[in-house]
C-alpha atoms as a PDB file:
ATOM      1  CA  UNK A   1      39.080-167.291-113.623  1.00  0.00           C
ATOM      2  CA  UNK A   2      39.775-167.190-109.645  1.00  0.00           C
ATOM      3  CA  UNK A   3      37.663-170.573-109.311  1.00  0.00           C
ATOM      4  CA  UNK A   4      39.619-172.467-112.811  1.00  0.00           C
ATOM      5  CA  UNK A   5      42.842-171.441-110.972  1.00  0.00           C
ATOM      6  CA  UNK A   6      41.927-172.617-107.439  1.00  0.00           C
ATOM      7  CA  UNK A   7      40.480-175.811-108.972  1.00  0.00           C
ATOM      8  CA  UNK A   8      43.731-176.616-111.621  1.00  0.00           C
ATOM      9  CA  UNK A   9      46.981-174.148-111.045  1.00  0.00           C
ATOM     10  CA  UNK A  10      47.460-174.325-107.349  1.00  0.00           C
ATOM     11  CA  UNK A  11      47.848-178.288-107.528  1.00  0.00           C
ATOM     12  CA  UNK A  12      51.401-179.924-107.484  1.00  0.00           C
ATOM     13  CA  UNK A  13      52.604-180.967-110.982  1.00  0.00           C
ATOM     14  CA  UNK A  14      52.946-184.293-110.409  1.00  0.00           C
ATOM     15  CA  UNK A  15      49.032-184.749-109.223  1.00  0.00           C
ATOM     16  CA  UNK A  16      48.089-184.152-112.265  1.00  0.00           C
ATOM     17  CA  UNK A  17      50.757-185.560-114.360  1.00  0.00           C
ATOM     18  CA  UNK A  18      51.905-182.668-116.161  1.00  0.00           C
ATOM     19  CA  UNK A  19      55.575-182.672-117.833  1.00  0.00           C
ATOM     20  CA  UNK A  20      58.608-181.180-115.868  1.00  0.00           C
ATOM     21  CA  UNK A  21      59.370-179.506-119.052  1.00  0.00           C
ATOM     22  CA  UNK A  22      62.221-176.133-118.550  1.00  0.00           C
ATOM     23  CA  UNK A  23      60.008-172.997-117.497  1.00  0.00           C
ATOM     24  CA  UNK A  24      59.727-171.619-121.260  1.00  0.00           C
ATOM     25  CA  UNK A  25      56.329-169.928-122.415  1.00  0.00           C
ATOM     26  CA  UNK A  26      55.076-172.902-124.456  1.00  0.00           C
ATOM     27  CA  UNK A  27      55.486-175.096-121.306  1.00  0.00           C
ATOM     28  CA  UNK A  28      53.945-172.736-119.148  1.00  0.00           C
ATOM     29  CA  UNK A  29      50.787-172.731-121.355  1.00  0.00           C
ATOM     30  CA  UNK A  30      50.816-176.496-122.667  1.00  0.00           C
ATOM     31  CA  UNK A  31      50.770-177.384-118.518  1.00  0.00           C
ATOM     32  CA  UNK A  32      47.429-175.640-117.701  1.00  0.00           C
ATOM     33  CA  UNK A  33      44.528-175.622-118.974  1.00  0.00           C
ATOM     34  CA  UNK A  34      43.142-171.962-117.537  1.00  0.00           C
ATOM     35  CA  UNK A  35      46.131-171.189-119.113  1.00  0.00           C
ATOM     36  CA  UNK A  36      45.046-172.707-122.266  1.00  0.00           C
ATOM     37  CA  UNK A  37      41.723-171.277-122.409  1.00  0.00           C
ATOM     38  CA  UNK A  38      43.226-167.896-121.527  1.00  0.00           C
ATOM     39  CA  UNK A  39      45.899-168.261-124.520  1.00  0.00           C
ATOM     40  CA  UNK A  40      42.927-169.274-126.870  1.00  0.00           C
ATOM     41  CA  UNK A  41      40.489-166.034-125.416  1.00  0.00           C
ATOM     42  CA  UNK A  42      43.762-164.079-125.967  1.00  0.00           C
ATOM     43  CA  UNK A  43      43.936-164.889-129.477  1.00  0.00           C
ATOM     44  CA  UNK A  44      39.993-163.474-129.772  1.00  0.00           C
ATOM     45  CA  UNK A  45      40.784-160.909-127.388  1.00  0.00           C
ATOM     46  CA  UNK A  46      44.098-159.901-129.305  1.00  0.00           C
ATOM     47  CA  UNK A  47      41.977-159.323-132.425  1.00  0.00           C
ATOM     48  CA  UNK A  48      38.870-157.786-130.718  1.00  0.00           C
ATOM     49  CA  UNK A  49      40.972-155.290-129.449  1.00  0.00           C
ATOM     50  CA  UNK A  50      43.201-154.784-132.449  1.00  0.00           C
ATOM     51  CA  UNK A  51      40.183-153.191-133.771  1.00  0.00           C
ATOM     52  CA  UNK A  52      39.238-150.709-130.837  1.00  0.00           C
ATOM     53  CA  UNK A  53      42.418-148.107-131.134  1.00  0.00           C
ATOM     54  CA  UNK A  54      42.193-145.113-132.454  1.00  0.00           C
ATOM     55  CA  UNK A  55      45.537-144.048-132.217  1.00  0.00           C
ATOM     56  CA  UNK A  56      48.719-146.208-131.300  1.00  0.00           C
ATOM     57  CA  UNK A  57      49.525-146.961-127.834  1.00  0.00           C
ATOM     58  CA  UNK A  58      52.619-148.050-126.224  1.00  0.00           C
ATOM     59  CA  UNK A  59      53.806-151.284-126.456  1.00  0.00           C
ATOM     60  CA  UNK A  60      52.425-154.252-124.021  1.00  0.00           C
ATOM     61  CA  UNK A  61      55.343-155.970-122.062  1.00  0.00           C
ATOM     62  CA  UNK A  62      55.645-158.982-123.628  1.00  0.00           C
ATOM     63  CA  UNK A  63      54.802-162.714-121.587  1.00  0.00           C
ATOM     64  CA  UNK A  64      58.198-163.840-121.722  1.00  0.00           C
ATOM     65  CA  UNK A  65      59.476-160.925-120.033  1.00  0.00           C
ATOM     66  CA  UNK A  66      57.338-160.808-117.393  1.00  0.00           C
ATOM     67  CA  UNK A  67      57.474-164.186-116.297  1.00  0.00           C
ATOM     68  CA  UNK A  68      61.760-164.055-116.595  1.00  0.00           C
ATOM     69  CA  UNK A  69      61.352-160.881-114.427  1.00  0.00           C
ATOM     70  CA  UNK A  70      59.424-162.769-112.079  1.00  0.00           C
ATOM     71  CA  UNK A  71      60.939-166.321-111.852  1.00  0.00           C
ATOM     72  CA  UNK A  72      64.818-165.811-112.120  1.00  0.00           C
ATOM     73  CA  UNK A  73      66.836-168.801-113.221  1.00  0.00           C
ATOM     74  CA  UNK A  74      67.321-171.286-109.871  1.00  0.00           C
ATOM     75  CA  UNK A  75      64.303-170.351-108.192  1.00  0.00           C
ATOM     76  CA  UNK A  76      61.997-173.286-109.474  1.00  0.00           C
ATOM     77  CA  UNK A  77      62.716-176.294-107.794  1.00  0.00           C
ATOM     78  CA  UNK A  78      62.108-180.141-109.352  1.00  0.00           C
ATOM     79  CA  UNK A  79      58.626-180.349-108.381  1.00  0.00           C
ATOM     80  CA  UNK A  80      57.059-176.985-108.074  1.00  0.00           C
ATOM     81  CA  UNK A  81      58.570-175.527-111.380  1.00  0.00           C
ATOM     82  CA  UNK A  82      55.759-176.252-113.753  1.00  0.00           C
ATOM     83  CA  UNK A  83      53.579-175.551-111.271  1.00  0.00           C
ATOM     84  CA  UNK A  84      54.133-171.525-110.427  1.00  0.00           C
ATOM     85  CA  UNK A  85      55.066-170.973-114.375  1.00  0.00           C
ATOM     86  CA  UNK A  86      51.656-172.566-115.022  1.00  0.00           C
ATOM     87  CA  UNK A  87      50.395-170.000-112.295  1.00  0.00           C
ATOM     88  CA  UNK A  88      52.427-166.479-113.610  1.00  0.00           C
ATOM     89  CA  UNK A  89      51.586-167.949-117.112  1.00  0.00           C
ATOM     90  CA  UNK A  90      48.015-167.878-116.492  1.00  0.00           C
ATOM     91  CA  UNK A  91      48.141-164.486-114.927  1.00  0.00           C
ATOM     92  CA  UNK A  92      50.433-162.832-117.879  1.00  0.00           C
ATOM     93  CA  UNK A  93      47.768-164.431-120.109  1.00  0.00           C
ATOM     94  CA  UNK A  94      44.749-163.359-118.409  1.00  0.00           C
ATOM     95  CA  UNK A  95      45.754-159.963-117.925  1.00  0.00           C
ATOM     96  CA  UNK A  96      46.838-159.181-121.724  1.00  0.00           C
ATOM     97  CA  UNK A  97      43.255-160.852-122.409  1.00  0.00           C
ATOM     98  CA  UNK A  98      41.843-158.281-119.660  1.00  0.00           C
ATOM     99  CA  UNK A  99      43.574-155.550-121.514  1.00  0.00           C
ATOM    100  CA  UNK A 100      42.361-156.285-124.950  1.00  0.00           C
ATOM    101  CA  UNK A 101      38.496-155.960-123.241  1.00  0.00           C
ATOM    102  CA  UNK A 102      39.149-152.943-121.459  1.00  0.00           C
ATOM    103  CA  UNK A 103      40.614-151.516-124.515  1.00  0.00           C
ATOM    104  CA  UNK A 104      37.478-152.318-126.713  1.00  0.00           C
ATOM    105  CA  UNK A 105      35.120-151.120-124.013  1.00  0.00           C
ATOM    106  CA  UNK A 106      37.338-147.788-124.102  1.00  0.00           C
ATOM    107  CA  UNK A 107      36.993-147.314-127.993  1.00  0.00           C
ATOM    108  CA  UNK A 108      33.063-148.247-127.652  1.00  0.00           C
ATOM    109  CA  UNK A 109      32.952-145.500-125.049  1.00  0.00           C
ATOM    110  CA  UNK A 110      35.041-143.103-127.461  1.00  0.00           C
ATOM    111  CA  UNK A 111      32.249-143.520-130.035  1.00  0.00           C
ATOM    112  CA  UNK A 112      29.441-143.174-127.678  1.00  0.00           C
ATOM    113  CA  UNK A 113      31.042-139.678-126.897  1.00  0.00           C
ATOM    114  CA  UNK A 114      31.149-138.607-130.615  1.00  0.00           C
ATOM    115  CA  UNK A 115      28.063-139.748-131.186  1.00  0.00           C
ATOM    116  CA  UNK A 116      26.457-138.133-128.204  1.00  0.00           C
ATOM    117  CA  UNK A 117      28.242-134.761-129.612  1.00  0.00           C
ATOM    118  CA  UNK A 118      26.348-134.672-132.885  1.00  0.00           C
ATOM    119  CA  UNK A 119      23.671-131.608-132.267  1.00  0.00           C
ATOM    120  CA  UNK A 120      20.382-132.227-133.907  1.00  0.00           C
ATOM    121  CA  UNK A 121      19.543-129.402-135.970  1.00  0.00           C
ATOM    122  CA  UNK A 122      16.791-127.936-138.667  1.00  0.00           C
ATOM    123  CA  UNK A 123      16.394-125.596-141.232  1.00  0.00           C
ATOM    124  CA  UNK A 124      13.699-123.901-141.405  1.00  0.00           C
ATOM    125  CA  UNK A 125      13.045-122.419-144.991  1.00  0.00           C
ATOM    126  CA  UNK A 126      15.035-124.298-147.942  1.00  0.00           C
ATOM    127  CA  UNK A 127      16.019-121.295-150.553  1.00  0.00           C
ATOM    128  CA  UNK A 128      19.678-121.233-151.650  1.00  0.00           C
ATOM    129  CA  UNK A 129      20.782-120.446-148.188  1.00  0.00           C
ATOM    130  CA  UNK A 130      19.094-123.209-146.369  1.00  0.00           C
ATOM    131  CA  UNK A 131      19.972-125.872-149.144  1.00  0.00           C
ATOM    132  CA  UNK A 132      23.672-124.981-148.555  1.00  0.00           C
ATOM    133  CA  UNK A 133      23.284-125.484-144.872  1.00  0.00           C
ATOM    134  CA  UNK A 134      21.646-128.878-145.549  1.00  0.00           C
ATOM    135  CA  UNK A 135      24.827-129.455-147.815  1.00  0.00           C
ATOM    136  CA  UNK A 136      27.299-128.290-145.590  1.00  0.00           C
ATOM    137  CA  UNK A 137      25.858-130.167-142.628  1.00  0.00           C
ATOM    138  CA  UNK A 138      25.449-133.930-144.261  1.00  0.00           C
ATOM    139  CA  UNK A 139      29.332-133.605-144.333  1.00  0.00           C
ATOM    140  CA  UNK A 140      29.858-132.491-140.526  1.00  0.00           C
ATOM    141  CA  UNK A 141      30.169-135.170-138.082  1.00  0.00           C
ATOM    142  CA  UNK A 142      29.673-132.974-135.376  1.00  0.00           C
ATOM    143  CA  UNK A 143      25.677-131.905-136.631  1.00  0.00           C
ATOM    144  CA  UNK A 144      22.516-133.982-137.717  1.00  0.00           C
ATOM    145  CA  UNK A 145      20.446-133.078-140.030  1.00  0.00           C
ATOM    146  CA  UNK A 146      16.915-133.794-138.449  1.00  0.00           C
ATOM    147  CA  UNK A 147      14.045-131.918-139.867  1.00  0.00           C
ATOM    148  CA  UNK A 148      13.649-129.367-142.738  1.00  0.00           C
ATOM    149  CA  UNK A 149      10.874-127.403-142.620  1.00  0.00           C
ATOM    150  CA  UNK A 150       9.694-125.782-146.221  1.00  0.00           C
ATOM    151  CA  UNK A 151       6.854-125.093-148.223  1.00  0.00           C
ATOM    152  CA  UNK A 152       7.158-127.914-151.368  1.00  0.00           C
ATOM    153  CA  UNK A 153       6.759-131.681-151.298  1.00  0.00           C
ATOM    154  CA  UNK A 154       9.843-134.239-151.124  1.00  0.00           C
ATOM    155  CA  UNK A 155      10.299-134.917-154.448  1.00  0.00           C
ATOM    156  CA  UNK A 156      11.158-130.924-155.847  1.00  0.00           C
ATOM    157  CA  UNK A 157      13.190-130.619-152.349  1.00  0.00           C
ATOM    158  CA  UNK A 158      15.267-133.163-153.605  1.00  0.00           C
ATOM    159  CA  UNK A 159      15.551-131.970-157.231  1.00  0.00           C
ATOM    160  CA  UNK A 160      16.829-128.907-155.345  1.00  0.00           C
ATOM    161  CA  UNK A 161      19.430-129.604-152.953  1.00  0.00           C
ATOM    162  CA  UNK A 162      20.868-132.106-155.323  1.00  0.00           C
ATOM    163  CA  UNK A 163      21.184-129.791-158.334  1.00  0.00           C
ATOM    164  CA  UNK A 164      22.641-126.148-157.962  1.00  0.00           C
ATOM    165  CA  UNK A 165      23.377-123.725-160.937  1.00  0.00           C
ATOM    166  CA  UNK A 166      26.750-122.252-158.182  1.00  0.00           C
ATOM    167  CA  UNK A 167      27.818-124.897-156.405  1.00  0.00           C
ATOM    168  CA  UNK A 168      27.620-127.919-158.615  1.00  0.00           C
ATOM    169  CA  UNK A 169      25.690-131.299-158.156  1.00  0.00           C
ATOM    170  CA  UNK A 170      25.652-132.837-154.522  1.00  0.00           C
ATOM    171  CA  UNK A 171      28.275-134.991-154.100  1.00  0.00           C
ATOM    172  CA  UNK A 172      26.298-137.611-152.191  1.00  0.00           C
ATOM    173  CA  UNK A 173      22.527-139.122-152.801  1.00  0.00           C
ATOM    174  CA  UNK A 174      19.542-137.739-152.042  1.00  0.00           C
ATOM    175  CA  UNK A 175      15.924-139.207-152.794  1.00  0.00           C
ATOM    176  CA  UNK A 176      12.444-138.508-151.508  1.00  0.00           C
ATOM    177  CA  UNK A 177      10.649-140.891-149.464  1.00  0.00           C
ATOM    178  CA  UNK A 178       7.561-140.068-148.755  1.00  0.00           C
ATOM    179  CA  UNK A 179       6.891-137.058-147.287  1.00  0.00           C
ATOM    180  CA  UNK A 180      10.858-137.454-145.943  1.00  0.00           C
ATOM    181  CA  UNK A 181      14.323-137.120-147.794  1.00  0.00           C
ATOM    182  CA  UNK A 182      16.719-139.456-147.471  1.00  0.00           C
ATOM    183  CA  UNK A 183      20.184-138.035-147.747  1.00  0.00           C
ATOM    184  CA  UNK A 184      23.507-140.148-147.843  1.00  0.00           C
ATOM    185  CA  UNK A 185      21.339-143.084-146.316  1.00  0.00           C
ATOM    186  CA  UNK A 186      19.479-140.475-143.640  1.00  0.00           C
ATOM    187  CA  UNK A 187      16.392-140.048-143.450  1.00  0.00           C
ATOM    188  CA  UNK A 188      15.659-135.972-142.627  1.00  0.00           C
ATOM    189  CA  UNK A 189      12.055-135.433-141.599  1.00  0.00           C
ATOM    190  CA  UNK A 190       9.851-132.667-143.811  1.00  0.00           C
ATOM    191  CA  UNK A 191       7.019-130.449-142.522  1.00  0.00           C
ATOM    192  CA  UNK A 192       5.464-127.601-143.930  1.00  0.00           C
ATOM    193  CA  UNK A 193       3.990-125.110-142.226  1.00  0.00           C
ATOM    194  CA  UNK A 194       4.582-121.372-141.891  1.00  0.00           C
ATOM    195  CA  UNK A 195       3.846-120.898-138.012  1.00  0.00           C
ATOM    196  CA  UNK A 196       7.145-121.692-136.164  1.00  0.00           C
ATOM    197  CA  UNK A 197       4.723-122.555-133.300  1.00  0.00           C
ATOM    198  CA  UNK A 198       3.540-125.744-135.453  1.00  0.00           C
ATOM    199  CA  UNK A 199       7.170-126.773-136.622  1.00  0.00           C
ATOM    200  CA  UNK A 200       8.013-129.799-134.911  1.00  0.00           C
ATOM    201  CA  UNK A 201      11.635-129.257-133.196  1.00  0.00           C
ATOM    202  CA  UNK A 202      10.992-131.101-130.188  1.00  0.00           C
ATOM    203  CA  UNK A 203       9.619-134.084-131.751  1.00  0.00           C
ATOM    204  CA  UNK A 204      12.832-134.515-133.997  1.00  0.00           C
ATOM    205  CA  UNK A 205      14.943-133.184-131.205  1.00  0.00           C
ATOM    206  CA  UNK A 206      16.459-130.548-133.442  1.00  0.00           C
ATOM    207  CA  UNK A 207      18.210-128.136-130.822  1.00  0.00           C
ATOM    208  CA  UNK A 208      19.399-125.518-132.995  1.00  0.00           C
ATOM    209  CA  UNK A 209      17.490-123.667-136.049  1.00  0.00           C
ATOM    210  CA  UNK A 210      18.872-122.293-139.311  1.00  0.00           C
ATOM    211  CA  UNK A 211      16.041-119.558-139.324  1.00  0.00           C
ATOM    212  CA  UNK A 212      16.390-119.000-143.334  1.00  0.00           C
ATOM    213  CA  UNK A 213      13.168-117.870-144.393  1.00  0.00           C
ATOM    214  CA  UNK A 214      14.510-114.290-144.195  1.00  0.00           C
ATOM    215  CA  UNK A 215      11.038-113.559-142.120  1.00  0.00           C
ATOM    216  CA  UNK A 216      11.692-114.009-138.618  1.00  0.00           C
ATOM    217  CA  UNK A 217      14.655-112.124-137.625  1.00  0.00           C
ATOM    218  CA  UNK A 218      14.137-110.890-134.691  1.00  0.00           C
ATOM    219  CA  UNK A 219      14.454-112.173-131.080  1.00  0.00           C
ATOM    220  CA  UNK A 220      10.574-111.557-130.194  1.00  0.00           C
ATOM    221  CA  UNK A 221       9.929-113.344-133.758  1.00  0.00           C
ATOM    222  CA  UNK A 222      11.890-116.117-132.749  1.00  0.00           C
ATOM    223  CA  UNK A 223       9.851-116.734-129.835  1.00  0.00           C
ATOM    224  CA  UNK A 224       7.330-119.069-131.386  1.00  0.00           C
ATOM    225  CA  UNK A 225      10.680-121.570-132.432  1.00  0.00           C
ATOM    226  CA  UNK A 226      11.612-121.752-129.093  1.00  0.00           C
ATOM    227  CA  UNK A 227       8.475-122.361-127.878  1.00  0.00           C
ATOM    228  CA  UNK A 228       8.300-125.277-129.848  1.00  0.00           C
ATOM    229  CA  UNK A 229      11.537-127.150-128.840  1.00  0.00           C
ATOM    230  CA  UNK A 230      14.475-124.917-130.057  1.00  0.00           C
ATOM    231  CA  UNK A 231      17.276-123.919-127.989  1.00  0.00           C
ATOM    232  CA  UNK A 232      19.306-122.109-130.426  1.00  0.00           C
ATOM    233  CA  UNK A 233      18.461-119.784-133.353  1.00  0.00           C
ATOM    234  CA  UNK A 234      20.709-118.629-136.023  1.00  0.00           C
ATOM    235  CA  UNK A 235      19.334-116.135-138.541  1.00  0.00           C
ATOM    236  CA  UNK A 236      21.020-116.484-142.083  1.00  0.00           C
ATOM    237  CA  UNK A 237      20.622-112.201-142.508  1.00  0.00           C
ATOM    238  CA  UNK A 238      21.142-109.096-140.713  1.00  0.00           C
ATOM    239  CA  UNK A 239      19.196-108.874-137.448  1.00  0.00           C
ATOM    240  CA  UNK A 240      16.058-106.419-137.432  1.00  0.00           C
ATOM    241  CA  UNK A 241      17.184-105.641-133.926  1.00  0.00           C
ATOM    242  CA  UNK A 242      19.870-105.690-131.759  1.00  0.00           C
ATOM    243  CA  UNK A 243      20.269-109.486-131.533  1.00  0.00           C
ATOM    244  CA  UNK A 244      23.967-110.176-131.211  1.00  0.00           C
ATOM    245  CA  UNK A 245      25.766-110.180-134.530  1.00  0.00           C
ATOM    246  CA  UNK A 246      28.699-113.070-135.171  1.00  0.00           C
ATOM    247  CA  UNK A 247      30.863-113.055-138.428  1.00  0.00           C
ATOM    248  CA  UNK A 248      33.468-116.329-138.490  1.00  0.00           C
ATOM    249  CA  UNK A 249      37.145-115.049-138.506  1.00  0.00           C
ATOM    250  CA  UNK A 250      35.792-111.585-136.659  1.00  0.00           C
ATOM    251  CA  UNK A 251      34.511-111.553-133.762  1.00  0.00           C
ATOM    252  CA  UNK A 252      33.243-115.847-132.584  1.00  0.00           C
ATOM    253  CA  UNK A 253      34.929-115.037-129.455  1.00  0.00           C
ATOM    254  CA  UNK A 254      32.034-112.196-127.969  1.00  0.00           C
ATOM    255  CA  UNK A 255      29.070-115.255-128.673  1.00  0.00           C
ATOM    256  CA  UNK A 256      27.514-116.006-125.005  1.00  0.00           C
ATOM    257  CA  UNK A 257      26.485-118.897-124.173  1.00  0.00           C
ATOM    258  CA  UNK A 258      23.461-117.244-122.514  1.00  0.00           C
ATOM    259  CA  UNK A 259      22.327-115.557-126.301  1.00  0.00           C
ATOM    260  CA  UNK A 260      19.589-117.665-128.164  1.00  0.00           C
ATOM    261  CA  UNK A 261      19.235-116.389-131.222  1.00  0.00           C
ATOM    262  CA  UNK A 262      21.810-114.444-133.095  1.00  0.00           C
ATOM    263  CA  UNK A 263      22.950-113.814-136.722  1.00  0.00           C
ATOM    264  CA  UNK A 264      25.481-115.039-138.906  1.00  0.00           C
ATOM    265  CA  UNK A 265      25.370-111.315-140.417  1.00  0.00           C
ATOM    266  CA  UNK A 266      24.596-110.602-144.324  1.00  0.00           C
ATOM    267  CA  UNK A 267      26.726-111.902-147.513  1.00  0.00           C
ATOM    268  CA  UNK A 268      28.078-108.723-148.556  1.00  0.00           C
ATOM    269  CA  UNK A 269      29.493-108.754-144.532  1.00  0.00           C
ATOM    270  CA  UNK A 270      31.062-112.203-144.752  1.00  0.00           C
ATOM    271  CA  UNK A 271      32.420-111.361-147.560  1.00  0.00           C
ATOM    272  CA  UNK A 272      33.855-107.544-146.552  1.00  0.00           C
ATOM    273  CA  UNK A 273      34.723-108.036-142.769  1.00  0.00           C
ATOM    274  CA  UNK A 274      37.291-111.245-142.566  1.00  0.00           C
ATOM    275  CA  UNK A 275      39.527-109.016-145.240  1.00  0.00           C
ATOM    276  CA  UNK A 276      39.006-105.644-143.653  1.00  0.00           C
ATOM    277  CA  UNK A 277      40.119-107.197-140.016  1.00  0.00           C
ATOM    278  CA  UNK A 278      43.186-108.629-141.755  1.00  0.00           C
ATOM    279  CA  UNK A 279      43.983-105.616-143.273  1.00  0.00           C
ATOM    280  CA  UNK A 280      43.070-103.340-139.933  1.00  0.00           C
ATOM    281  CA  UNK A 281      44.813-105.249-137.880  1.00  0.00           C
ATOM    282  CA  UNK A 282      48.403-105.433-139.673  1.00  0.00           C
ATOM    283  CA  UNK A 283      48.389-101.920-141.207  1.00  0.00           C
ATOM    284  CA  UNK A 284      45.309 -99.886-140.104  1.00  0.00           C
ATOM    285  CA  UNK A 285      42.007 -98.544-141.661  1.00  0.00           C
ATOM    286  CA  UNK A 286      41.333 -94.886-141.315  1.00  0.00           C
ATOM    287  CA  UNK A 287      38.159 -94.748-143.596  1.00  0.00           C
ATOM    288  CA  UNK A 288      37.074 -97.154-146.863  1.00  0.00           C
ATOM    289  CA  UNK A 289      34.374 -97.075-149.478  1.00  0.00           C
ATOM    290  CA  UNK A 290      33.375-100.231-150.571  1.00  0.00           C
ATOM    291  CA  UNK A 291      30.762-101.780-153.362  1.00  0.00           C
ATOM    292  CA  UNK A 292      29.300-105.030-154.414  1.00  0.00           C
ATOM    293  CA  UNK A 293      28.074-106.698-156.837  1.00  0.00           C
ATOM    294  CA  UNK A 294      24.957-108.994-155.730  1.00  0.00           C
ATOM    295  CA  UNK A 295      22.713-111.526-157.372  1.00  0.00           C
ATOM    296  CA  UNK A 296      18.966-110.902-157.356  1.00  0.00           C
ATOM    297  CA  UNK A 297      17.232-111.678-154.287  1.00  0.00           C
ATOM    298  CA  UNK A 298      13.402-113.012-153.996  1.00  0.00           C
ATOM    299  CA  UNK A 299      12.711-109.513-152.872  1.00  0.00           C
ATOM    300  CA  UNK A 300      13.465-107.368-155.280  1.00  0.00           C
ATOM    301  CA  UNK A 301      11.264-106.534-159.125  1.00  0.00           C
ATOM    302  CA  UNK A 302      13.479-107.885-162.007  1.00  0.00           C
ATOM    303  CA  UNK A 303      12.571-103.898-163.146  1.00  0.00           C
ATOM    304  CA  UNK A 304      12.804-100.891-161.623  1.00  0.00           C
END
């Protein structure tokens, strides 16, 4: 642009036989040709970067203003006039245009960011609990789904998540493909193995682990996942030892950045502690007795 307007701008009008039109915007742009090219990249430009905002910004000066501002009436004289509104109309022009780009390459680095936020994750074990997680997660922009790691092939994983007798059909698609689901247009990787050593979390850079098998709920039993590429661990039950306990709505705050596995506590206690701590903390709880009724869990004889 510095090379067009050395080459065309700075010349005198009449050397290149422009009109001596009055110093209006249409002039200013009809008597250059940067500043043509600049009006027709603005046009792109203007509807390039249309596209990139988010959220609405402030108003752009407009062109006219600028160059009024700049050039009060009297100051162009009979020769030069065209001339330095060819120049300020170039430079109004160019800069809107520069505007629109640096707008588009802000939005593109917007959605780099959110993209770079989404934390790969897996599941490993795919009962009611895990399914739910899968469910919950194809929905969260902030998580990716990357591997699930369960015992059956693709096809009856699929049947499964997409069916459920409590929480209704899936309300997206889900198919097998090969030995891989492909969930609202995703593909998830599937392996199947019962040593967390073998489970692929590196390869499929899952960070953080939905430990749902109900088997490994301890931090030494945890080891092997980390070993193989997990950061995080999150058992879906109570803790077998003291591994810190974290119930939404109770206590988030006391998680450490420095813990790497902890749980997510039992049903009955997500169920019992968000209303007890709303109840505590307006009126007070000396002492309570409390019972549940609970489905039937994998572990227990349908008869005594």
């Amino acid at each position: 642009l510095f090379l067009i307007q050395r080459l065309a701008i700075f010349r005198p009008a009449s050397a290149r036989g422009l009109p001596r039109g009055p110093p209006n915007l249409a002039n200013m742009v009809r008597s250059s040709v940067p500043a043509r090219a600049c009006a027709l990249a603005l046009a792109s430009g203007a509807l390039w970067a249309a596209r990139a905002f988010v959220a609405p910004a402030a108003p752009l000066p407009s062109p006219r203003s600028r160059v009024v501002a700049a050039a009060p009436a009297g100051a162009f004289g009979p020769e030069d006039a065209p001339a330095g509104a060819s120049t300020l109309a170039a430079g109004a022009v160019c800069a809107l245009l520069a505007t629109g780009v640096a707008a588009r390459a802000v939005s593109a680095g917007r959605a780099a960011s959110v993209a770079m936020r989404a934390t790969g994750i897996a599941i490993n074990g795919f009962g009611r609990i895990g399914r739910q997680v899968a469910r919950i997660a194809m929905k969260d922009p902030e998580v990716e789904l990357k591997l699930i790691n369960a015992s059956y092939d693709a096809e009856y994983l699929a049947y499964q998540m997409k069916y459920d007798s409590i929480h209704g059909r899936y309300d997206g698609t889900i198919e097998a493909d090969g030995d891989s689901l492909v969930i609202d247009g995703k593909k998830v990787a599937l392996s199947h193995t019962r040593d967390p050593a073998e489970i692929p979390f590196k390869e499929h850079g899952a960070e953080y682990v939905c430990e749902s098998t109900g088997v490994f709920l301890t931090t030494e039993k945890v080891q092997p996942h980390l070993k193989a590429g997990a950061k995080k661990v999150v058992f879906s039950a109570p803790a077998k030892d003291d591994s810190h306990t974290v119930v939404m709505g109770v206590n988030q705050e006391t998680y450490e950045s420095s813990m790497t596995a902890v749980s997510c506590a039992s049903c009955t206690t997500n169920g019992l502690a968000p209303m007890v701590k709303a109840i505590h903390d307006a009126f007070g709880i000396k002492r309570g007795l409390m019972t549940t009724v609970h489905a039937m869990t994998a572990s227990q004889p349908t008869v005594d």
